[in-house]
C-alpha atoms as a PDB file:
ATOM      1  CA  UNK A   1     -11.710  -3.667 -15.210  1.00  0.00           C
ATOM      2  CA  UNK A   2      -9.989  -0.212 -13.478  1.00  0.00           C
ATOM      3  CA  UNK A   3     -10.336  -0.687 -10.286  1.00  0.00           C
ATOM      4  CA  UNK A   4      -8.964   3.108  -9.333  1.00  0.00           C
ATOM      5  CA  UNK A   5      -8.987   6.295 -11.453  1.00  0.00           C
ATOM      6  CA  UNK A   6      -7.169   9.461 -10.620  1.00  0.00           C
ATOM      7  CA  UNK A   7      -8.096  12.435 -12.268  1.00  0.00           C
ATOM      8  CA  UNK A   8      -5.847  15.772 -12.159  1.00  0.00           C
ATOM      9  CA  UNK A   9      -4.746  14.835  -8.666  1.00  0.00           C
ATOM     10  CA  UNK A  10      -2.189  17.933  -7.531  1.00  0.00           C
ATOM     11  CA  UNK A  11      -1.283  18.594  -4.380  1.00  0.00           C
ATOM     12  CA  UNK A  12       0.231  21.755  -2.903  1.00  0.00           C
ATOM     13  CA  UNK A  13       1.916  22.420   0.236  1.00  0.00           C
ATOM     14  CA  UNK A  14       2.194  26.290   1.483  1.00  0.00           C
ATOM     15  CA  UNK A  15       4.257  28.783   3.725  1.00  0.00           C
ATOM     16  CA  UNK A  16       4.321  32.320   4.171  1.00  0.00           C
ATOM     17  CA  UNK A  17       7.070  32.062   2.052  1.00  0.00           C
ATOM     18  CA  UNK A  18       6.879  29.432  -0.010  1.00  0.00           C
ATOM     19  CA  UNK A  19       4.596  27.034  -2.255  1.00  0.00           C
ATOM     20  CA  UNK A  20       5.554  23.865  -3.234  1.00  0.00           C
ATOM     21  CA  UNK A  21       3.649  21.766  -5.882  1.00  0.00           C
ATOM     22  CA  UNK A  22       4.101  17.779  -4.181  1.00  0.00           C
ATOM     23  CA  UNK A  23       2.359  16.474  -7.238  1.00  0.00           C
ATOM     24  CA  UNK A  24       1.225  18.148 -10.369  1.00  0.00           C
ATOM     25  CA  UNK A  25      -2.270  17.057 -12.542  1.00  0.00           C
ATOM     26  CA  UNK A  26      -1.387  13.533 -11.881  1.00  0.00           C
ATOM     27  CA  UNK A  27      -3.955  11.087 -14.271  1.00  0.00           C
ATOM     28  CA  UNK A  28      -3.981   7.434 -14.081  1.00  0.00           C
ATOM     29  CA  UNK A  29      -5.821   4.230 -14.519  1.00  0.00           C
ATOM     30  CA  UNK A  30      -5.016   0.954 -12.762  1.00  0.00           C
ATOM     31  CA  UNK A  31      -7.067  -2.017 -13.791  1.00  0.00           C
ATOM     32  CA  UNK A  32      -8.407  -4.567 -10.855  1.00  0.00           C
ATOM     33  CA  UNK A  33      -5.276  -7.369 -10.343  1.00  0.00           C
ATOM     34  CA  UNK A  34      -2.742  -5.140 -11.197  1.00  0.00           C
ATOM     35  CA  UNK A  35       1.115  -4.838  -9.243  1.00  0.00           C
ATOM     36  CA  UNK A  36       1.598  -1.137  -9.964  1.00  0.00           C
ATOM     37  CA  UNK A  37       5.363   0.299  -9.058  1.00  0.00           C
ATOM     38  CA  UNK A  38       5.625   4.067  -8.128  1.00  0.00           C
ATOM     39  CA  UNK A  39       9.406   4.945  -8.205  1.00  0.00           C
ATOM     40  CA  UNK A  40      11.326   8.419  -8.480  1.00  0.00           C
ATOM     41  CA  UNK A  41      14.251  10.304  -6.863  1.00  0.00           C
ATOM     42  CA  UNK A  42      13.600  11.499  -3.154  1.00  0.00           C
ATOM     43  CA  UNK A  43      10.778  14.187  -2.881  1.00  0.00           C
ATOM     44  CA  UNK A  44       9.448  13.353  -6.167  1.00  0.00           C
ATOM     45  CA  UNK A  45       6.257  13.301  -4.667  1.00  0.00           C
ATOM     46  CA  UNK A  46       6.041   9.180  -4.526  1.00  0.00           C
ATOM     47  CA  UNK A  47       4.777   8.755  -1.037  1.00  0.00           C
ATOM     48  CA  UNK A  48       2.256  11.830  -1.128  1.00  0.00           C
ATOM     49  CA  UNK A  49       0.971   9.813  -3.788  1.00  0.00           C
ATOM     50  CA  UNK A  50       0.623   7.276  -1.895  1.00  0.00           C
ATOM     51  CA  UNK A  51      -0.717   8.925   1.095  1.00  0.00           C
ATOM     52  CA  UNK A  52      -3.374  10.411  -1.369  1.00  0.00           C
ATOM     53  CA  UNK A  53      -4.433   7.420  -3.328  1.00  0.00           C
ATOM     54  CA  UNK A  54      -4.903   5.989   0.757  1.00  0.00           C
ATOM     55  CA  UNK A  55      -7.391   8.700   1.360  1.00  0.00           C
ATOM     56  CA  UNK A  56      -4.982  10.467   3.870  1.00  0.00           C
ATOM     57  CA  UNK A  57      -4.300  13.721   2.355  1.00  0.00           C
ATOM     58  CA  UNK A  58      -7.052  15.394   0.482  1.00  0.00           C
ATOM     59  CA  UNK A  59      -5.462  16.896  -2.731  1.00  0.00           C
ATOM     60  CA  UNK A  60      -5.638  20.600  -3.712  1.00  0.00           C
ATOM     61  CA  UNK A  61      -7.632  19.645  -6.801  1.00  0.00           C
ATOM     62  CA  UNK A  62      -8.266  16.824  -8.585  1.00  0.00           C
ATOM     63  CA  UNK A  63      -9.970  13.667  -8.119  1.00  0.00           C
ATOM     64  CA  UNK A  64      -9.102   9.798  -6.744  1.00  0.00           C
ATOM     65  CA  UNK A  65     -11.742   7.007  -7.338  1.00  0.00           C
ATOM     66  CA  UNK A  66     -11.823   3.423  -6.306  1.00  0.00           C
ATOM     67  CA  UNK A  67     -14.232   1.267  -6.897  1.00  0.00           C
ATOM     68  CA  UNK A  68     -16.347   4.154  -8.169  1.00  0.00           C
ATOM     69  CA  UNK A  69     -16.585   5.508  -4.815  1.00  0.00           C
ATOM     70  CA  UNK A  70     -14.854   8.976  -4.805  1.00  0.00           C
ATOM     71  CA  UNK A  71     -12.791   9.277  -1.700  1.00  0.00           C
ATOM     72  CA  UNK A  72     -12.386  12.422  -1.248  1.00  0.00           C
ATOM     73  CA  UNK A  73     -16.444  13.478  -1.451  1.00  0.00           C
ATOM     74  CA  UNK A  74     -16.671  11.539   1.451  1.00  0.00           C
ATOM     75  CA  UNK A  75     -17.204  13.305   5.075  1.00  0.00           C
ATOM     76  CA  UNK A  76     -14.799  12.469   7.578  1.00  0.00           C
ATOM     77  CA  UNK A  77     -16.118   9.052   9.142  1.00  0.00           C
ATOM     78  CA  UNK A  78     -17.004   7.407   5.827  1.00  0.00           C
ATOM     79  CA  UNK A  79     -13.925   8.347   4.722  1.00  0.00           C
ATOM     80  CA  UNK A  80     -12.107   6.218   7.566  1.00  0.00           C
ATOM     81  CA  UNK A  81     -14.641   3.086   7.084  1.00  0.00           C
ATOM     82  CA  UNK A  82     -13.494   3.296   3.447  1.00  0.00           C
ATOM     83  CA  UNK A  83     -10.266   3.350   4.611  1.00  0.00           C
ATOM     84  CA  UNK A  84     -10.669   0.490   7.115  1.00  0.00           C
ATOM     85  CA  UNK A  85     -12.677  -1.471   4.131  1.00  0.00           C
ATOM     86  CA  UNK A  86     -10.999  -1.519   1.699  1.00  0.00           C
ATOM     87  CA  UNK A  87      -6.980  -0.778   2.191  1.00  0.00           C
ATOM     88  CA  UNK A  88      -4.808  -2.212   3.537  1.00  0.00           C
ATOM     89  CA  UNK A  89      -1.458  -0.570   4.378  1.00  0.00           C
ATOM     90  CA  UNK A  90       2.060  -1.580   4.763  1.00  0.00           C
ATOM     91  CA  UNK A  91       4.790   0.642   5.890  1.00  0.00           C
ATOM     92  CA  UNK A  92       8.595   0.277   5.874  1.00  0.00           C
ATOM     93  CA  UNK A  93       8.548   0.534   9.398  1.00  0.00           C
ATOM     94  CA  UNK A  94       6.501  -2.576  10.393  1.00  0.00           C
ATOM     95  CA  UNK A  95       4.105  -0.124  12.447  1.00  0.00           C
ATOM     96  CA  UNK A  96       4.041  -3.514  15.344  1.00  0.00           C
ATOM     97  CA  UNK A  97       2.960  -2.766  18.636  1.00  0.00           C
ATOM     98  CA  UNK A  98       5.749  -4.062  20.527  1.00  0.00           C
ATOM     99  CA  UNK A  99       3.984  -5.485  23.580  1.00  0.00           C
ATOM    100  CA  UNK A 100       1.551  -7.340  21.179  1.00  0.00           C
ATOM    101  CA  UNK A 101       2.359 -10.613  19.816  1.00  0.00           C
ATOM    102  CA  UNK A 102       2.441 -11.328  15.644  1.00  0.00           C
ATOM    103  CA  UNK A 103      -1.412 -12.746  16.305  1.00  0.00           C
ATOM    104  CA  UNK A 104      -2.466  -9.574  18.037  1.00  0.00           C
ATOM    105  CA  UNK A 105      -0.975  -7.329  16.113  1.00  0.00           C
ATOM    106  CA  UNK A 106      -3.046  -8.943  12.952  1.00  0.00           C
ATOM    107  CA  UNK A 107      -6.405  -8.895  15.006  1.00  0.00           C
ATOM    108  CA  UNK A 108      -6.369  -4.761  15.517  1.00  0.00           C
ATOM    109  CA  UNK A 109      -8.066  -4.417  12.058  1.00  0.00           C
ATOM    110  CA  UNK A 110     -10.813  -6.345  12.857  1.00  0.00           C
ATOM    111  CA  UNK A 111     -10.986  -4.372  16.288  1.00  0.00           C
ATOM    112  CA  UNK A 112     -14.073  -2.466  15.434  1.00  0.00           C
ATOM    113  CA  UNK A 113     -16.083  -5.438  13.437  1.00  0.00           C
ATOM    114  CA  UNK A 114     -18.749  -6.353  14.680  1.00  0.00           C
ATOM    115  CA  UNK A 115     -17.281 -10.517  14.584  1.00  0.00           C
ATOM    116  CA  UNK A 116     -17.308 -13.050  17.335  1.00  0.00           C
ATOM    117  CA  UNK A 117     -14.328 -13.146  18.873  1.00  0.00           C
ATOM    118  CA  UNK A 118     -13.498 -16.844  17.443  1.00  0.00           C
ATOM    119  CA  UNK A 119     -13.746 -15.657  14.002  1.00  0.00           C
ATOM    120  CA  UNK A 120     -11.810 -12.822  14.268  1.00  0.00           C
ATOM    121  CA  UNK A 121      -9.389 -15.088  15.915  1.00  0.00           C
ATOM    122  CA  UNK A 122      -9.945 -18.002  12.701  1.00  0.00           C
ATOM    123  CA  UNK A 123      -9.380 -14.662  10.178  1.00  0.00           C
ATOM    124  CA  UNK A 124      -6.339 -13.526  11.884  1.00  0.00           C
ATOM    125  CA  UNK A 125      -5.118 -17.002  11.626  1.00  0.00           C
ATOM    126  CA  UNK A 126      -5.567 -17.652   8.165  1.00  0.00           C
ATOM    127  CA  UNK A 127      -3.719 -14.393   7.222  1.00  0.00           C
ATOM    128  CA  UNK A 128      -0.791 -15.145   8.958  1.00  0.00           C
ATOM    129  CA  UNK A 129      -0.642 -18.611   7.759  1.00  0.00           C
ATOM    130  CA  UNK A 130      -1.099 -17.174   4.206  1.00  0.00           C
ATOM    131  CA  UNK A 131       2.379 -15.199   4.504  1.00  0.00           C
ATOM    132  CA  UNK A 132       3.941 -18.582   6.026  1.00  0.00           C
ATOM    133  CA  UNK A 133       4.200 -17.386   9.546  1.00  0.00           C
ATOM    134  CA  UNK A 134       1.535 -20.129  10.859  1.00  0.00           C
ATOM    135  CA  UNK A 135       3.881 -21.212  13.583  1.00  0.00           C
ATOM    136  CA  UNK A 136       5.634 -17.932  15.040  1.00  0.00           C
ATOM    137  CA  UNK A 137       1.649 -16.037  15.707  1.00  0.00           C
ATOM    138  CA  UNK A 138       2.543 -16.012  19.709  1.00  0.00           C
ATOM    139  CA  UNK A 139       6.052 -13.920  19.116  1.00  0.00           C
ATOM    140  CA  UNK A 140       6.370 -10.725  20.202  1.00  0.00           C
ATOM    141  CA  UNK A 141       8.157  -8.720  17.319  1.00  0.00           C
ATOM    142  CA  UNK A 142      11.155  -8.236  19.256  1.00  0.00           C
ATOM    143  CA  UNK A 143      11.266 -12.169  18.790  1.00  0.00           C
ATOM    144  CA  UNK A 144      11.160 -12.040  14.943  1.00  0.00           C
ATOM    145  CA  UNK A 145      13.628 -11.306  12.881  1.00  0.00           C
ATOM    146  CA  UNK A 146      12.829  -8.041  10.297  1.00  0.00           C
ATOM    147  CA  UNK A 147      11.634  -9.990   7.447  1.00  0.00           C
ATOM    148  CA  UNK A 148       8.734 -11.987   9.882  1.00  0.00           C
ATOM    149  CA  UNK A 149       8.114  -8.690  10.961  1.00  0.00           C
ATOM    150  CA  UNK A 150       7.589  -7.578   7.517  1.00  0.00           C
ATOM    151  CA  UNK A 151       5.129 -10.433   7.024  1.00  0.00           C
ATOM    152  CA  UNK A 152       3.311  -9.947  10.405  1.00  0.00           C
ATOM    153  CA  UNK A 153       2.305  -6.525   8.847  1.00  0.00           C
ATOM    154  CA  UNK A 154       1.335  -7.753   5.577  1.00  0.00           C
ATOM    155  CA  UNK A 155      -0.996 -10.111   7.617  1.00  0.00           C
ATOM    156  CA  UNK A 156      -2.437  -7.337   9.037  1.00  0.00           C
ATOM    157  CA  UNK A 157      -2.818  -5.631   6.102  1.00  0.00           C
ATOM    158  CA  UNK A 158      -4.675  -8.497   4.334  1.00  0.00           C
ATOM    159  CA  UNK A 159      -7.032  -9.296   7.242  1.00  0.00           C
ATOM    160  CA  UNK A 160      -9.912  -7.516   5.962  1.00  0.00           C
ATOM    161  CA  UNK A 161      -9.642  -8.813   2.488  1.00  0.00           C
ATOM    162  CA  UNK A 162      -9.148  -5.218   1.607  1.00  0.00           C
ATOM    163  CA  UNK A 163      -9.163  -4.586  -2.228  1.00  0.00           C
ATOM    164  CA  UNK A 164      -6.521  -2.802  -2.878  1.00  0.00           C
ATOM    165  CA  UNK A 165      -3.323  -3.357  -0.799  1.00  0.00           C
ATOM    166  CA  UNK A 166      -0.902   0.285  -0.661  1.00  0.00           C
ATOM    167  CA  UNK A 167       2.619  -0.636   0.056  1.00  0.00           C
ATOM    168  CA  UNK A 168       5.389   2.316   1.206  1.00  0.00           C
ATOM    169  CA  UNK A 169       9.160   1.365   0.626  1.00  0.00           C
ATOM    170  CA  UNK A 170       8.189  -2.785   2.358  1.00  0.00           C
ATOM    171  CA  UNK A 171      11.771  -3.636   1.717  1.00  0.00           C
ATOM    172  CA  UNK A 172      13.810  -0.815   2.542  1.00  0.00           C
ATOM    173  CA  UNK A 173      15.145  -1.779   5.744  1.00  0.00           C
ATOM    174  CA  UNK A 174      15.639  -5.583   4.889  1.00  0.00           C
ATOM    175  CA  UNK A 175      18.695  -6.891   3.220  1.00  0.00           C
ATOM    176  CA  UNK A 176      18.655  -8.289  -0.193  1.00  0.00           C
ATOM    177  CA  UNK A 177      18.031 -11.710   0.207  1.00  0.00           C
ATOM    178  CA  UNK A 178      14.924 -11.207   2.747  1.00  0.00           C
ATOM    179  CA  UNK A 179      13.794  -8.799  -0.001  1.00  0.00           C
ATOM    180  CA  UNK A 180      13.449 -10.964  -2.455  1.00  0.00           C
ATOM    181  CA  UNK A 181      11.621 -13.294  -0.169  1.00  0.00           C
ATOM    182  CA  UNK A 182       8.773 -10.366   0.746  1.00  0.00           C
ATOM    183  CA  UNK A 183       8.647  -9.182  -3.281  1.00  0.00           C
ATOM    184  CA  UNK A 184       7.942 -13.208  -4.027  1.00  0.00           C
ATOM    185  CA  UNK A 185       4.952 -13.202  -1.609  1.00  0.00           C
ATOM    186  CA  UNK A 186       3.958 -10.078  -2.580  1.00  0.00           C
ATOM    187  CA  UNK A 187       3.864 -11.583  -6.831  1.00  0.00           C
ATOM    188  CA  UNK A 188       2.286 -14.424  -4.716  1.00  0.00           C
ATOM    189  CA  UNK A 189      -0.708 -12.116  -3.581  1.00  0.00           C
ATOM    190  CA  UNK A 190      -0.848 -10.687  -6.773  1.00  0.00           C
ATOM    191  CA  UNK A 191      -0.895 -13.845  -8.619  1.00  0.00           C
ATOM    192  CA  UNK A 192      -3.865 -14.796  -6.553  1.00  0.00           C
ATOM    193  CA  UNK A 193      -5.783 -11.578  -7.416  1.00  0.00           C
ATOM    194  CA  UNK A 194      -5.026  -8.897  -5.099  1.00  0.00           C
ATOM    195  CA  UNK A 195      -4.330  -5.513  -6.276  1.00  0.00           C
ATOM    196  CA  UNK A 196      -0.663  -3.659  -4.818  1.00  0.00           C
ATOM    197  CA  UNK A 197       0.196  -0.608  -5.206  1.00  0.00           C
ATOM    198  CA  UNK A 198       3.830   0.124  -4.188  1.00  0.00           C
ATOM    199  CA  UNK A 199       6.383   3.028  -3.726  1.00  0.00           C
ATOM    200  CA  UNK A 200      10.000   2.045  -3.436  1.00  0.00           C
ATOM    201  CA  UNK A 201      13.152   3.269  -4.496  1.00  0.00           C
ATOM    202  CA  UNK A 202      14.958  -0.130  -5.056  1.00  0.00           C
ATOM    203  CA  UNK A 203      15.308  -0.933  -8.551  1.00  0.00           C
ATOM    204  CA  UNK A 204      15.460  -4.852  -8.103  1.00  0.00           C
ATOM    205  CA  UNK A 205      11.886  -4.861  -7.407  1.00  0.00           C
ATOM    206  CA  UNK A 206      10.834  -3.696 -11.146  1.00  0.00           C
ATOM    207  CA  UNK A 207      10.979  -7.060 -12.242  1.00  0.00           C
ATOM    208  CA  UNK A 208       8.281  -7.677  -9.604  1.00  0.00           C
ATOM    209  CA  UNK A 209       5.800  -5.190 -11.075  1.00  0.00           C
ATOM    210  CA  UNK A 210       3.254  -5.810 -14.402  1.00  0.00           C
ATOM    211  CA  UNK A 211       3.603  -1.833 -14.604  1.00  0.00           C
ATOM    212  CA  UNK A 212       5.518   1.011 -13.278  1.00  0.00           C
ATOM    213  CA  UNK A 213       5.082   4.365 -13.078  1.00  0.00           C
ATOM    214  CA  UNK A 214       7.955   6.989 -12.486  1.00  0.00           C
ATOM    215  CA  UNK A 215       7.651  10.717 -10.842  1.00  0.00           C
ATOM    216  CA  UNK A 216       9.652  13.180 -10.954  1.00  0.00           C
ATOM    217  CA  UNK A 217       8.925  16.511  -9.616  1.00  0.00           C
ATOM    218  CA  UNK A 218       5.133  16.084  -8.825  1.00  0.00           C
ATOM    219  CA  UNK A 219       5.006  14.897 -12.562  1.00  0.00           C
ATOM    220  CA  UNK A 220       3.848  11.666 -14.151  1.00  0.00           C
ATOM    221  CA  UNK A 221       7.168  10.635 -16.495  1.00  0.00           C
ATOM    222  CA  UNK A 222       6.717   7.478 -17.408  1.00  0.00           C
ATOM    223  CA  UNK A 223       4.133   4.613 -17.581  1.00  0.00           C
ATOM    224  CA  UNK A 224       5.866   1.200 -18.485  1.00  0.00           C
ATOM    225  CA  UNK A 225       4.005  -2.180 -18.268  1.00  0.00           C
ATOM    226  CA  UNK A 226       5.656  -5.118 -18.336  1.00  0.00           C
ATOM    227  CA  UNK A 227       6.821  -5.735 -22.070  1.00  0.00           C
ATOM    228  CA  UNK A 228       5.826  -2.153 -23.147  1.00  0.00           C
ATOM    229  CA  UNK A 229       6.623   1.558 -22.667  1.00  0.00           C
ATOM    230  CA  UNK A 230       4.912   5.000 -23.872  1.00  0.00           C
ATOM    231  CA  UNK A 231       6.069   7.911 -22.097  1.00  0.00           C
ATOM    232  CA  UNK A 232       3.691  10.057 -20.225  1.00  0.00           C
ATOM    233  CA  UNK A 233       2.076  13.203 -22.079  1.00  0.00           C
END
């Protein structure tokens, strides 16, 4: 079942002097389940993309639908409790709040849910036990080392049970064996249903992925999944 469809998506940045094309009649289909890779050279248009299929960026033209809900028909505030549903993001840079321990920092999702406090607390709990950090939820991240802080803020991206998880460059600042460890709980998450999309430039983590997609100038290249490959049209 496709859980997303993206239709002609193109984006354009302008100047007075200039016009750049960021991503070019971009069409896709990624089924419900899936661990979709999004790799290409710097500026290849991989994290507009992203940003995009996130409902941050409304494209020049072009369409992206999940769950048969069209994001970008949406007005403003629907378009942000979308977001808040059903995404959940994870960024290279952790995105902690330094003065807020691995606990709070999980629990500022569910900030505008209307939960008791106690299961917004249980929630918060059980997603931080899910990526094995149970016992550290009362460290500050300055107390955790970069791949706990990498799983703090995939805890907070799972808290809402968000459908589709959207993953920028998770392992680029981690070293090789703490990478492996955060691909393996991301197959883990996968295996257990969730959908990931993810942009990174690290070609270890292909063998992660059940498909991959490569850009390259704006332009959709190649579509391989796992065991097969067709070329784009």
């Amino acid at each position: 079942m496709s859980l997303i469809e993206i239709n002609a998506l193109s984006k354009q940045y302008t100047s007075e002097a200039d016009c750049v094309a960021a991503l070019s009649g971009i069409d896709l289909s990624v089924d419900e389940g899936s661990f979709l890779g999004v790799v290409g050279a710097s500026g290849s248009g991989k994290s507009t993309f992203l940003t995009m299929l996130g409902g941050l960026s409304h494209p020049t033209s072009g369409s992206v639908v999940i769950d048969e809900i069209d994001l970008y028909q949406l007005p403003g505030e629907r378009l942000a409790d979308f977001r808040r549903e059903y995404i959940g993001f994870v960024f290279q840079s952790f995105n902690l709040i330094e003065y807020l321990n691995a606990i709070e920092n999980v629990l500022l999702p569910l900030t505008v849910k209307a939960l008791p406090k106690a299961e917004k607390y249980a929630l918060a709990e059980d997603a931080l036990a899910q990526v094995g950090l149970g016992h550290r939820m009362h460290h500050l991240p300055s107390q955790l080392s970069g791949g706990e802080q990498e799983r703090v803020a995939i805890a907070r991206a799972l808290v809402n049970k968000p459908p589709l998880i959207l993953a920028d460059e998770p392992t680029g600042s981690l070293d090789s064996a703490t990478s492996r460890e955060i691909m393996a709980l991301f197959a883990g998450l996968n295996a257990q249903g969730q959908t990931i999309v993810m942009v990174t430039h690290n070609l270890e983590n292909l063998d992660y992925f059940n498909r991959t997609i490569h850009l390259h100038d704006g332009k959709l290249t190649d579509d391989r999944v796992a065991g097969q490959h067709c070329l784009a049209s």
